[in-house]
PDB file of N, CA and C in Angstrom:
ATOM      1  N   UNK A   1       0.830  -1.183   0.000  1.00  0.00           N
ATOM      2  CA  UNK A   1       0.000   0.000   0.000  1.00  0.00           C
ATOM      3  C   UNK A   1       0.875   1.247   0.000  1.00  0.00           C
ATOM      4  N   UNK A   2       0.580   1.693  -0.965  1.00  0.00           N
ATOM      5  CA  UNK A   2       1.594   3.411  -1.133  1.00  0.00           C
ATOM      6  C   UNK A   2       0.671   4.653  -0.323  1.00  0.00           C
ATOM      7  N   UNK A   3       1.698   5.588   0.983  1.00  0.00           N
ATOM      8  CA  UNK A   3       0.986   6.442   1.404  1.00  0.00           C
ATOM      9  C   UNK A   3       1.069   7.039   0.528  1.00  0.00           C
ATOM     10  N   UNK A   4       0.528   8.632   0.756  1.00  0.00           N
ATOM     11  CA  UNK A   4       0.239   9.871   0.335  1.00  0.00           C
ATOM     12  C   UNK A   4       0.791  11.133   1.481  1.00  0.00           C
ATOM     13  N   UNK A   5       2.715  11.115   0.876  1.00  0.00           N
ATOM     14  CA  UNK A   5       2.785  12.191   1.875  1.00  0.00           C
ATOM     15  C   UNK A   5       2.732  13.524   1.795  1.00  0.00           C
ATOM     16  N   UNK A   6       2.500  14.594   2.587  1.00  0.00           N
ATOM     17  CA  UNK A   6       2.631  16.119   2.379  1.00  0.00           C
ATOM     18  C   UNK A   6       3.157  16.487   3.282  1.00  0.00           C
ATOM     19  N   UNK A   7       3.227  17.933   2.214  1.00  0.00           N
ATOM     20  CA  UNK A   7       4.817  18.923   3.314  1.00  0.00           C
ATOM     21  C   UNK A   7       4.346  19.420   4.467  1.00  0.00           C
ATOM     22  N   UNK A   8       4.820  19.840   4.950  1.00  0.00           N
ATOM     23  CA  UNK A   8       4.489  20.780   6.442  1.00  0.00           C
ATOM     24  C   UNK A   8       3.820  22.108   6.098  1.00  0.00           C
ATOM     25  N   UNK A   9       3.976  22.218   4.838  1.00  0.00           N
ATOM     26  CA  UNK A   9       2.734  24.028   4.578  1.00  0.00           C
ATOM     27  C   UNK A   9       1.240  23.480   4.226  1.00  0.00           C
ATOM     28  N   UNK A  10       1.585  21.976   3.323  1.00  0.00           N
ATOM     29  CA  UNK A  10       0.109  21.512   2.905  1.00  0.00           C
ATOM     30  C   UNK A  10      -0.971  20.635   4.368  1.00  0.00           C
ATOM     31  N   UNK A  11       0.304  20.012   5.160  1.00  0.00           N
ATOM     32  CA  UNK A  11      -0.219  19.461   6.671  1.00  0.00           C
ATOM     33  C   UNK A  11      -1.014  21.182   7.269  1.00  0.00           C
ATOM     34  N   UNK A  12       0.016  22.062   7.486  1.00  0.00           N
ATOM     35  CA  UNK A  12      -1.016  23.338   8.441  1.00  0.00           C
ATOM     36  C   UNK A  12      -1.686  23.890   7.652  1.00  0.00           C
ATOM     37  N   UNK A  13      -1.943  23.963   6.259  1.00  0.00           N
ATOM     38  CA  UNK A  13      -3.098  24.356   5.714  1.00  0.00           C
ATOM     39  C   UNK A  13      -4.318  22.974   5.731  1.00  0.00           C
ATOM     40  N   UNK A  14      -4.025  22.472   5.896  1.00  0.00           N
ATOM     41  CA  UNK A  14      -5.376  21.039   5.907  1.00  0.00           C
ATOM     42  C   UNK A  14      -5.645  21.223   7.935  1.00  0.00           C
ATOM     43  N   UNK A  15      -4.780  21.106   8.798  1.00  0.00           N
ATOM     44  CA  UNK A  15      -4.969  21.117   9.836  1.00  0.00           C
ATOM     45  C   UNK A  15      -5.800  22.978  10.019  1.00  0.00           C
ATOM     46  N   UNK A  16      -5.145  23.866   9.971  1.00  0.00           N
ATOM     47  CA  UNK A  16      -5.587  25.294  10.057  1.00  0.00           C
ATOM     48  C   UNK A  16      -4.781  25.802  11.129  1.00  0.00           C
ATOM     49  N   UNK A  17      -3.454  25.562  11.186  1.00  0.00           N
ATOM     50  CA  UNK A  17      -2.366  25.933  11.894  1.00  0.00           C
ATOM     51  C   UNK A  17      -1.327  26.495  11.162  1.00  0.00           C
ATOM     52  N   UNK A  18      -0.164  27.178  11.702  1.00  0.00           N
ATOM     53  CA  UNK A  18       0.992  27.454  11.222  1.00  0.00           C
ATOM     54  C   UNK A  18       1.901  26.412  10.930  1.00  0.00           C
ATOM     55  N   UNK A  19       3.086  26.281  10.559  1.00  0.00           N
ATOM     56  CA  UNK A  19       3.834  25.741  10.386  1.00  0.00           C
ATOM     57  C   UNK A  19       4.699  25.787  11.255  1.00  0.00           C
ATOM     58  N   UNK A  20       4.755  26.998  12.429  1.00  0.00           N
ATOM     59  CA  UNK A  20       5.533  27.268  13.520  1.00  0.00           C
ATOM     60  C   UNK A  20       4.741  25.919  14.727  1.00  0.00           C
ATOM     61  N   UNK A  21       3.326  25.916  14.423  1.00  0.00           N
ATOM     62  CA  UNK A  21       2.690  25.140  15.477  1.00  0.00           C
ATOM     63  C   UNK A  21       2.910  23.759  15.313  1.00  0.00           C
ATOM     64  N   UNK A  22       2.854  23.608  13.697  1.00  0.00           N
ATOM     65  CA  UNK A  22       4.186  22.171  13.697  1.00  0.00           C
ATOM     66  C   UNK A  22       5.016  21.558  14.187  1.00  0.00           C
ATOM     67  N   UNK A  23       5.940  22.079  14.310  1.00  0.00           N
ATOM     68  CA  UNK A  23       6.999  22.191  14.346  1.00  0.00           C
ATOM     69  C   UNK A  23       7.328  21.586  15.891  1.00  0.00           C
ATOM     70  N   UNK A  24       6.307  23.555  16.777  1.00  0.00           N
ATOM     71  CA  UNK A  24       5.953  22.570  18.298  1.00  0.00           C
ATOM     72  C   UNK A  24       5.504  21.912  18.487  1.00  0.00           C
ATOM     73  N   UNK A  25       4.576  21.086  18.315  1.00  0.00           N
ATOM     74  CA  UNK A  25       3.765  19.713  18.011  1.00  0.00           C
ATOM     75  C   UNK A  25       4.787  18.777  18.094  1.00  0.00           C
ATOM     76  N   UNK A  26       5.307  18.816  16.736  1.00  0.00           N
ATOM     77  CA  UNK A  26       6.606  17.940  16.441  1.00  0.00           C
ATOM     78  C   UNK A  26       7.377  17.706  18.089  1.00  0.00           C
ATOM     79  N   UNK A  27       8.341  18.782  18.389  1.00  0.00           N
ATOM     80  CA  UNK A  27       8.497  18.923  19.849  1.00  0.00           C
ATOM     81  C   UNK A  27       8.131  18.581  21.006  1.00  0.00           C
ATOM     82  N   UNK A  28       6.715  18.748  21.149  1.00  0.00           N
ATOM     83  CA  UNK A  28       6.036  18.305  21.995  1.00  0.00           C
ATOM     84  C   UNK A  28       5.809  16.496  21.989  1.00  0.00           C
ATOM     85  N   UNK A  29       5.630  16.231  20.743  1.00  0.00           N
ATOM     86  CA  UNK A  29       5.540  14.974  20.671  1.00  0.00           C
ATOM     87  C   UNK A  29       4.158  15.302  20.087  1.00  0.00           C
ATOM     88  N   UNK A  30       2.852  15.769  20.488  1.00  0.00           N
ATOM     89  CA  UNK A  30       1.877  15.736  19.899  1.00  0.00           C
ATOM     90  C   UNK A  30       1.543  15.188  18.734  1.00  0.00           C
ATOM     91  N   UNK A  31       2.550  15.857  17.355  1.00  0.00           N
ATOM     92  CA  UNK A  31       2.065  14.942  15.825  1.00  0.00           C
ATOM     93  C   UNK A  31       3.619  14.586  15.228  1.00  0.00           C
ATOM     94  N   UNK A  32       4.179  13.587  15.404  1.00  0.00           N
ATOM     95  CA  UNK A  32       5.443  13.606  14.934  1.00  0.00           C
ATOM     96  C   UNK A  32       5.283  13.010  13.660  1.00  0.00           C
ATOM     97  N   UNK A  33       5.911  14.061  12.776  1.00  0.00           N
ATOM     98  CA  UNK A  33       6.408  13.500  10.934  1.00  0.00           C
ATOM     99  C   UNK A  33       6.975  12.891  11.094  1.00  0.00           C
ATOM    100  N   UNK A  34       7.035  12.108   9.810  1.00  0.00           N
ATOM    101  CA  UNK A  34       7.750  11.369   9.325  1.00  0.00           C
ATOM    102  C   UNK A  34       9.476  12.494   8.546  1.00  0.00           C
ATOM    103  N   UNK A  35      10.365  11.948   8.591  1.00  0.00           N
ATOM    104  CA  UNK A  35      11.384  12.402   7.274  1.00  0.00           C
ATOM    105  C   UNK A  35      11.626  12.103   6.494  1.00  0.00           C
ATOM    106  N   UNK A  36      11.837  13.035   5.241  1.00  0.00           N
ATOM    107  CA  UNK A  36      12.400  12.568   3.856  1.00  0.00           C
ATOM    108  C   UNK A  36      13.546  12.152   4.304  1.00  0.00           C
ATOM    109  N   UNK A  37      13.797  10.901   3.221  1.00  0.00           N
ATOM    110  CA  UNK A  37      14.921  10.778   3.738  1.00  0.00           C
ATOM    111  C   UNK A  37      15.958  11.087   3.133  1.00  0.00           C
ATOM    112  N   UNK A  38      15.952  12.168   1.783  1.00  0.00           N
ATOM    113  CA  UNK A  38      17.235  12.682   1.098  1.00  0.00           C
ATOM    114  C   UNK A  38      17.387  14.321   1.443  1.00  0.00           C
ATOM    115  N   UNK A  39      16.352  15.073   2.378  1.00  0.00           N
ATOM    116  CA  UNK A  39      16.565  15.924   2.883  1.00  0.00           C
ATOM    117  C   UNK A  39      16.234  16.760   3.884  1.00  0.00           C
ATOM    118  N   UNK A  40      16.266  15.552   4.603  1.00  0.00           N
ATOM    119  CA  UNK A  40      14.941  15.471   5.984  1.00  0.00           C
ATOM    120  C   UNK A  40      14.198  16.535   6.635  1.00  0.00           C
ATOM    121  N   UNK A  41      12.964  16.896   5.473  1.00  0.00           N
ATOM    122  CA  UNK A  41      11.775  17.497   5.573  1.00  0.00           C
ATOM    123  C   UNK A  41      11.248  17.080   6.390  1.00  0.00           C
ATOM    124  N   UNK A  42      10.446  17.795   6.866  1.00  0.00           N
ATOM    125  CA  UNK A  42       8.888  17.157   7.968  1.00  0.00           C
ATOM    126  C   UNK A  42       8.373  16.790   6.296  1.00  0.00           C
ATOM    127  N   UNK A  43       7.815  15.598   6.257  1.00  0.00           N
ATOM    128  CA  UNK A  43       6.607  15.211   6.079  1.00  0.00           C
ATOM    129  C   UNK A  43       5.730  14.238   6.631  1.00  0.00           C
ATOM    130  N   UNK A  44       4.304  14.693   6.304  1.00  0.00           N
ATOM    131  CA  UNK A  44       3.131  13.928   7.145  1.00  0.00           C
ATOM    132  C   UNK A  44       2.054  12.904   6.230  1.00  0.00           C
ATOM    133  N   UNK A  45       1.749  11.681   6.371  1.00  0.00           N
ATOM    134  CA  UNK A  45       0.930  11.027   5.780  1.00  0.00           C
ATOM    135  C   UNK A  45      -0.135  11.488   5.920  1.00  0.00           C
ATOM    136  N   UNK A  46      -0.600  11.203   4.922  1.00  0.00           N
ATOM    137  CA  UNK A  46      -2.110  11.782   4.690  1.00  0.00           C
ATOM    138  C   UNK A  46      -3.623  10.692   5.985  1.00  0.00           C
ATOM    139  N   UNK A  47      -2.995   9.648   5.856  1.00  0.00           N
ATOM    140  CA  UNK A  47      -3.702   8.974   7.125  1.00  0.00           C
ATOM    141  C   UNK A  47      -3.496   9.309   8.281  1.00  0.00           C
ATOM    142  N   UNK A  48      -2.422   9.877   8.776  1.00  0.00           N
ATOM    143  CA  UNK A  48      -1.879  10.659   9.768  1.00  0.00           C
ATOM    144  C   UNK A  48      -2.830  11.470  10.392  1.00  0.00           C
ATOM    145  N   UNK A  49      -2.510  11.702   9.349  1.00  0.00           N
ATOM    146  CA  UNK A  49      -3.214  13.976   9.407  1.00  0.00           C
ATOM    147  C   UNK A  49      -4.657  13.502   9.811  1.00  0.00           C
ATOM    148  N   UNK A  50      -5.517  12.442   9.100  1.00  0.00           N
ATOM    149  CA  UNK A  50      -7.054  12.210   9.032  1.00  0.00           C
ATOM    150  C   UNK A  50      -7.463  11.709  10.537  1.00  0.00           C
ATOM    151  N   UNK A  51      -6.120  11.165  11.140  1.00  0.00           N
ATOM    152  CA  UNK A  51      -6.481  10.111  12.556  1.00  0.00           C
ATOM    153  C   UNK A  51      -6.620  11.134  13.290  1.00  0.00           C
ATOM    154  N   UNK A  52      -5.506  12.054  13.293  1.00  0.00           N
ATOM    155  CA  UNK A  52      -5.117  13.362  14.377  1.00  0.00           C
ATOM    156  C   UNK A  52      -6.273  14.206  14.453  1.00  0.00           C
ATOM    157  N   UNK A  53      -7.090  14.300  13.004  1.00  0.00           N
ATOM    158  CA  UNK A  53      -8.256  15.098  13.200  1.00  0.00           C
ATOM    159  C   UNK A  53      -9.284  14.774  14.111  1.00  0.00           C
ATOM    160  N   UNK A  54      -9.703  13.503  13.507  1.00  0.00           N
ATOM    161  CA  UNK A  54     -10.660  12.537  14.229  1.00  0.00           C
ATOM    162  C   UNK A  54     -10.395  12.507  15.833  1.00  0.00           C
ATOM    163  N   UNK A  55      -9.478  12.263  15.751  1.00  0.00           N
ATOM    164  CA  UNK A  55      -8.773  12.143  17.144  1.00  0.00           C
ATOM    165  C   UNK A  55      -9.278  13.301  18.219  1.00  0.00           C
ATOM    166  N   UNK A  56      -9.337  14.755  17.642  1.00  0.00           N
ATOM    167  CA  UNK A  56      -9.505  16.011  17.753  1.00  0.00           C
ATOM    168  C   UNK A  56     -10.846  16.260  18.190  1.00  0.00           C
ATOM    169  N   UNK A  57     -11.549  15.778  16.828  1.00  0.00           N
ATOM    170  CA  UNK A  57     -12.985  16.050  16.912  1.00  0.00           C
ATOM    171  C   UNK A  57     -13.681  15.461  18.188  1.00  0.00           C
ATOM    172  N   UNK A  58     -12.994  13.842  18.824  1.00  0.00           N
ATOM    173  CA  UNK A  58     -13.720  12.494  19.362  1.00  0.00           C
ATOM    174  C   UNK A  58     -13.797  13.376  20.713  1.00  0.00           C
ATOM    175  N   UNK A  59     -12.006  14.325  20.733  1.00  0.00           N
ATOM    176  CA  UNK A  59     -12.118  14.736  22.433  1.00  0.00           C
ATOM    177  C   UNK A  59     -13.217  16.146  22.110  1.00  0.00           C
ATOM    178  N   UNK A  60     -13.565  16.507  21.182  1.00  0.00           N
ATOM    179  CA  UNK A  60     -14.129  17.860  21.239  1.00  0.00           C
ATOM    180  C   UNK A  60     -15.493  17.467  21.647  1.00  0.00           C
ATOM    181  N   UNK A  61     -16.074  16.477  21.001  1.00  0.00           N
ATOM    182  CA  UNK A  61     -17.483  15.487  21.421  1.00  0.00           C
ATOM    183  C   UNK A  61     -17.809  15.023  22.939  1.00  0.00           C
ATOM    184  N   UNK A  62     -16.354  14.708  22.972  1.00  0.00           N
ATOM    185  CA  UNK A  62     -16.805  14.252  24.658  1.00  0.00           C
ATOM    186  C   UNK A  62     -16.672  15.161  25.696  1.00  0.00           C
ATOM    187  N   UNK A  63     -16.138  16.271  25.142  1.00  0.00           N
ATOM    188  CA  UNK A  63     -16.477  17.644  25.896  1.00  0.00           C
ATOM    189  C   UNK A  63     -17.747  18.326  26.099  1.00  0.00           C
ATOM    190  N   UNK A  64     -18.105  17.814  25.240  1.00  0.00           N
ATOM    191  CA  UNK A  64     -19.864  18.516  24.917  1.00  0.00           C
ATOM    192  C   UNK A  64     -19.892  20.288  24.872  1.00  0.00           C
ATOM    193  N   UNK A  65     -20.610  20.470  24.808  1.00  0.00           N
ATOM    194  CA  UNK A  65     -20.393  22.058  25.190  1.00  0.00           C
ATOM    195  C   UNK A  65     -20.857  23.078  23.596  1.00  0.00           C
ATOM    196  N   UNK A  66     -20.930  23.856  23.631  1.00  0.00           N
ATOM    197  CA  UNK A  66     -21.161  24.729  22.421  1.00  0.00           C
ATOM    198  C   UNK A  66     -19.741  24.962  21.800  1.00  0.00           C
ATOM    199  N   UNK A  67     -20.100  24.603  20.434  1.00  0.00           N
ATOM    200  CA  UNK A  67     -18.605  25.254  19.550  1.00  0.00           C
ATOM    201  C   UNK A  67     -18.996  26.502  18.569  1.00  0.00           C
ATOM    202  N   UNK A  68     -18.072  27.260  18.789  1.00  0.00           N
ATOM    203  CA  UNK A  68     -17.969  28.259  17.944  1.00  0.00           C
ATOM    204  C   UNK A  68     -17.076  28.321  16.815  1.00  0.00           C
ATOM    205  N   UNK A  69     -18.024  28.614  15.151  1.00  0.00           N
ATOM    206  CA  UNK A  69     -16.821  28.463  14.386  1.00  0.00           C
ATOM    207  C   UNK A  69     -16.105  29.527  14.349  1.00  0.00           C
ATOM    208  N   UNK A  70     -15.198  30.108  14.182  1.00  0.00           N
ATOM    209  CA  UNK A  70     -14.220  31.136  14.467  1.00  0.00           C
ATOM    210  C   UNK A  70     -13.974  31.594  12.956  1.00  0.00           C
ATOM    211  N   UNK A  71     -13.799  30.591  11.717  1.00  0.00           N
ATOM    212  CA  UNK A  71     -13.637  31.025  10.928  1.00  0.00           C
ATOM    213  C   UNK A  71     -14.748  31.941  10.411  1.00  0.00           C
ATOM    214  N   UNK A  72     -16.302  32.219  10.887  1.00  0.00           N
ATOM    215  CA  UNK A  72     -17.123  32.847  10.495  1.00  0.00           C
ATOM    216  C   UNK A  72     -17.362  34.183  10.508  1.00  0.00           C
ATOM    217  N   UNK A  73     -16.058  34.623  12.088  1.00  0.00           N
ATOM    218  CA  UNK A  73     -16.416  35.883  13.299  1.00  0.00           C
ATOM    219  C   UNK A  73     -15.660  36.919  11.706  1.00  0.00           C
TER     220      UNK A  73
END
């Protein structure tokens, strides 16, 4: 099975973060890339990125509570 990887500008534009918040993530441990391995880029699988969301959404659900979309304000 062949992933589908992307760079670290196409990961925080699909996530809706910076690339600085990457990075800390990365750091933190939170979402660790993968590396190229001829010039060791962050990159992130595309199944990755989809779990981390989910992942996101499952704790936002079991929070309950009102969400506000922000991108609307």
């Amino acid at each position: 099975m062949e992933h589908k990887y992307l760079s670290i500008k196409e990961t925080a534009q699909i996530l809706g973060v910076t690339t600085l918040t990457l990075r800390n993530w990365d750091k933190k441990g939170t979402l660790t890339p993968y590396r190229n391995p001829v010039n060791n880029y962050r990159v992130y699988r595309r199944d990755q990125i989809d779990s981390f969301m989910r992942k996101i959404e499952n704790s936002k659900n079991k929070r309950g509570g009102r969400r506000i979309d922000i991108s609307m304000v």
